[in-house]
Protein backbone atom coordinates (compact mmCIF):
# COMPACT_ATOMS: atom_id res chain seq x y z
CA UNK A 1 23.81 28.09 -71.59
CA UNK A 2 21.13 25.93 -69.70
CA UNK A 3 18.16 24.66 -71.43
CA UNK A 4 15.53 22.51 -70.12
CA UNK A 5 16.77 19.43 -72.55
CA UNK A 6 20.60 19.72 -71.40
CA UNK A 7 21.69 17.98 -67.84
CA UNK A 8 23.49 19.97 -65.20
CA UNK A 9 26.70 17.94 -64.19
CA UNK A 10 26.47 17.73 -60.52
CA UNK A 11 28.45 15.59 -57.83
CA UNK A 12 26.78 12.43 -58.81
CA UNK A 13 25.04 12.50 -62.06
CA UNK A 14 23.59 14.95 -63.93
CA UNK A 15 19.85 16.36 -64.26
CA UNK A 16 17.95 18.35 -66.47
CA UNK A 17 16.52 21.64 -65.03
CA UNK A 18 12.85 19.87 -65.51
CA UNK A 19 14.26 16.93 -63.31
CA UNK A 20 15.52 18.83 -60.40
CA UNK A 21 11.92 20.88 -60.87
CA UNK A 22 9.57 17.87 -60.79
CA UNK A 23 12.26 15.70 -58.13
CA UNK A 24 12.09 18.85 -55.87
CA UNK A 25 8.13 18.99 -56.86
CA UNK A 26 7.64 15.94 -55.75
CA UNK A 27 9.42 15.20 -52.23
CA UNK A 28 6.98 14.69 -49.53
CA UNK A 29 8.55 17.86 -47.84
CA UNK A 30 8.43 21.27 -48.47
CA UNK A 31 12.26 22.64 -48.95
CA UNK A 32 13.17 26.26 -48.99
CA UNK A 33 16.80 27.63 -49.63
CA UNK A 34 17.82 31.03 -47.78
CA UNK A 35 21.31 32.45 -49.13
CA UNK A 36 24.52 33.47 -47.11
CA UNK A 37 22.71 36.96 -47.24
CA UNK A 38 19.44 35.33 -45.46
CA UNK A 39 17.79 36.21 -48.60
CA UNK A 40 15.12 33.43 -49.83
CA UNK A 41 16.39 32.30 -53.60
CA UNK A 42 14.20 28.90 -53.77
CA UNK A 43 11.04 27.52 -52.38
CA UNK A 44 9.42 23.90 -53.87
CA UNK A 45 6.10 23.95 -54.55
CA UNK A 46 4.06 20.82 -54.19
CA UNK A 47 0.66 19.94 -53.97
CA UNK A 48 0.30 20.05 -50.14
CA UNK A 49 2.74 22.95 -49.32
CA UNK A 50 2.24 23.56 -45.38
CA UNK A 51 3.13 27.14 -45.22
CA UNK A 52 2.54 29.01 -48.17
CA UNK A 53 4.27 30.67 -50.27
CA UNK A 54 4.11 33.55 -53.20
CA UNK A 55 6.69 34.31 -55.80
CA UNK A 56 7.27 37.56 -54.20
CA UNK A 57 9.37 35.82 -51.28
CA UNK A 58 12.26 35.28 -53.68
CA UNK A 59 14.68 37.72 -53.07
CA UNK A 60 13.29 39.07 -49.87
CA UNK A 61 14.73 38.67 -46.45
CA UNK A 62 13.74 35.45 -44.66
CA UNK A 63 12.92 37.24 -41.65
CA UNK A 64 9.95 38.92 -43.91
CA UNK A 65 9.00 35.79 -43.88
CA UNK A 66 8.12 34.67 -40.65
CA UNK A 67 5.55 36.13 -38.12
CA UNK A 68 6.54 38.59 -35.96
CA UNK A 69 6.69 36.49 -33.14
CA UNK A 70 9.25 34.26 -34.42
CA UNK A 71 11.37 36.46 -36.12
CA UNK A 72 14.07 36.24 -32.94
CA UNK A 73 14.28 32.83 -33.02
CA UNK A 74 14.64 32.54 -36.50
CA UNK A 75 17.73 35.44 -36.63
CA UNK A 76 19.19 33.44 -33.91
CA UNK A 77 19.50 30.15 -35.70
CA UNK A 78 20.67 32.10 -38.62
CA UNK A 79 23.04 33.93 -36.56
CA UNK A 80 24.16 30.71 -34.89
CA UNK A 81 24.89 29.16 -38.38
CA UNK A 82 26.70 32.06 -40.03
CA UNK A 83 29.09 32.41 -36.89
CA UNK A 84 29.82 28.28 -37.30
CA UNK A 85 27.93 27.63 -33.58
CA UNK A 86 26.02 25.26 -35.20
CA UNK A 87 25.20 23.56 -37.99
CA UNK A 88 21.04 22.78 -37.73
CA UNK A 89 17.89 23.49 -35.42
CA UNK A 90 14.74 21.74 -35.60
CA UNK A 91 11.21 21.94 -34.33
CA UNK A 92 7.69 20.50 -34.26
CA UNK A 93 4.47 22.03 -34.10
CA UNK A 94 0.51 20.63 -34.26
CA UNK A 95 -1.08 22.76 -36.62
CA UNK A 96 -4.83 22.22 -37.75
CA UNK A 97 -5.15 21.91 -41.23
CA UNK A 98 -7.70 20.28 -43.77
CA UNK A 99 -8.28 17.23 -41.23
CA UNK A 100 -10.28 16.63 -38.08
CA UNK A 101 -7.11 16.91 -35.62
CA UNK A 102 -3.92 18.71 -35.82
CA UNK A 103 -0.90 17.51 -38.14
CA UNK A 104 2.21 17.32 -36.44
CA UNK A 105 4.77 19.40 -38.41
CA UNK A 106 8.32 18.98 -38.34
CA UNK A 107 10.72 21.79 -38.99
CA UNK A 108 14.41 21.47 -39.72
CA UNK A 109 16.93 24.29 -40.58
CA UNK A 110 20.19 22.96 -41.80
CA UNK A 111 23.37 25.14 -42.34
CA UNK A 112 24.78 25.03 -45.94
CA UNK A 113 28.48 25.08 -45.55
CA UNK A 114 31.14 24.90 -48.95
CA UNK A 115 34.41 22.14 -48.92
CA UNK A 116 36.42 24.99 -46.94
CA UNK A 117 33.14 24.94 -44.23
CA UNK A 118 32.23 28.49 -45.09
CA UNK A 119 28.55 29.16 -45.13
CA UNK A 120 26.54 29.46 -48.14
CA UNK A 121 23.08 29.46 -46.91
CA UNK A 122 20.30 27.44 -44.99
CA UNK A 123 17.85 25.00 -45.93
CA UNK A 124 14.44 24.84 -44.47
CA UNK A 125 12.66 21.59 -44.38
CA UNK A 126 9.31 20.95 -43.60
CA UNK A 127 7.35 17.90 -43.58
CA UNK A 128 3.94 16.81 -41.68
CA UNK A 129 4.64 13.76 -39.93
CA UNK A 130 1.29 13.19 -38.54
CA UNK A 131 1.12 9.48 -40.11
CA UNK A 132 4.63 9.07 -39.54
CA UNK A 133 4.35 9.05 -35.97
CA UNK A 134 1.35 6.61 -36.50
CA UNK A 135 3.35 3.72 -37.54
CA UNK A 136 4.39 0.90 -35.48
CA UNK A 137 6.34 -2.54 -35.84
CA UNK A 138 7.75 -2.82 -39.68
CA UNK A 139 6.76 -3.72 -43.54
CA UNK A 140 9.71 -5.08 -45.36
CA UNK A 141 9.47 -3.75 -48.92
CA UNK A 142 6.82 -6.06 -51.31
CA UNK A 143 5.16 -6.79 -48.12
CA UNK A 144 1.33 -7.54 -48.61
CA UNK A 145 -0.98 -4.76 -47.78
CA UNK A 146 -0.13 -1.59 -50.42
């Protein structure tokens, strides 16, 4: 039995299940994981969470999820990755948020394959990249200035 003190074993290294909470807590992207069934099982939830989410999306369809509008587009990625077609789909949007001018979001849907390549779900990623599209020539780590 899991317990928040014992480490999972995984493919390189092992965490405990308050690890993979605060690592997953703590990316500076918003990650979502959608079973083989297209139901939602996971969502992280950090402090600056783009779209939002309740706990009553677990277990629902991800095409509850999304606003009408998109719902197509979304079924046909999803439809894409369970027939092997292909294996992830990305988009951008400018979405105003709590600043003066739009964020520029990035969106990435990647398909979740096992060893044998079947498919075991999808993984949405999405990240505001507003100041990463800001930055220009390069800062070598310990560089002055942070």
């Amino acid at each position: 039995m899991t317990s928040p003190e014992n480490p999972i074993p995984l493919q390189t290294g092992s965490l405990t299940p308050q690890q993979i909470t605060l690592l997953l807590t703590h990316l500076p992207m918003d990650v979502t994981f959608v079973d083989a069934d297209n139901i939602v099982r996971f969502y992280s939830e950090g402090p600056s969470r783009i779209f939002k989410r309740t706990p009553d999306v677990i277990g629902r369809s991800v095409l509850r999820c999304h606003p009408p509008a998109s719902v197509h587009r979304v079924k046909h990625i999803l439809d894409d990755f369970h027939a092997g077609i292909r294996d992830s789909a990305e988009f951008w949007i400018q979405m105003k948020r709590d600043t003066p001018e739009p964020s520029f979001i990035h969106i990435r849907y990647f398909a979740v394959r096992d060893s044998g390549g079947q498919f075991q779900g999808t993984i949405e990623v999405t990240q505001d990249v507003t100041a990463i599209r800001k930055l220009q020539g390069e800062r070598r780590l310990l560089d002055e200035g942070e």
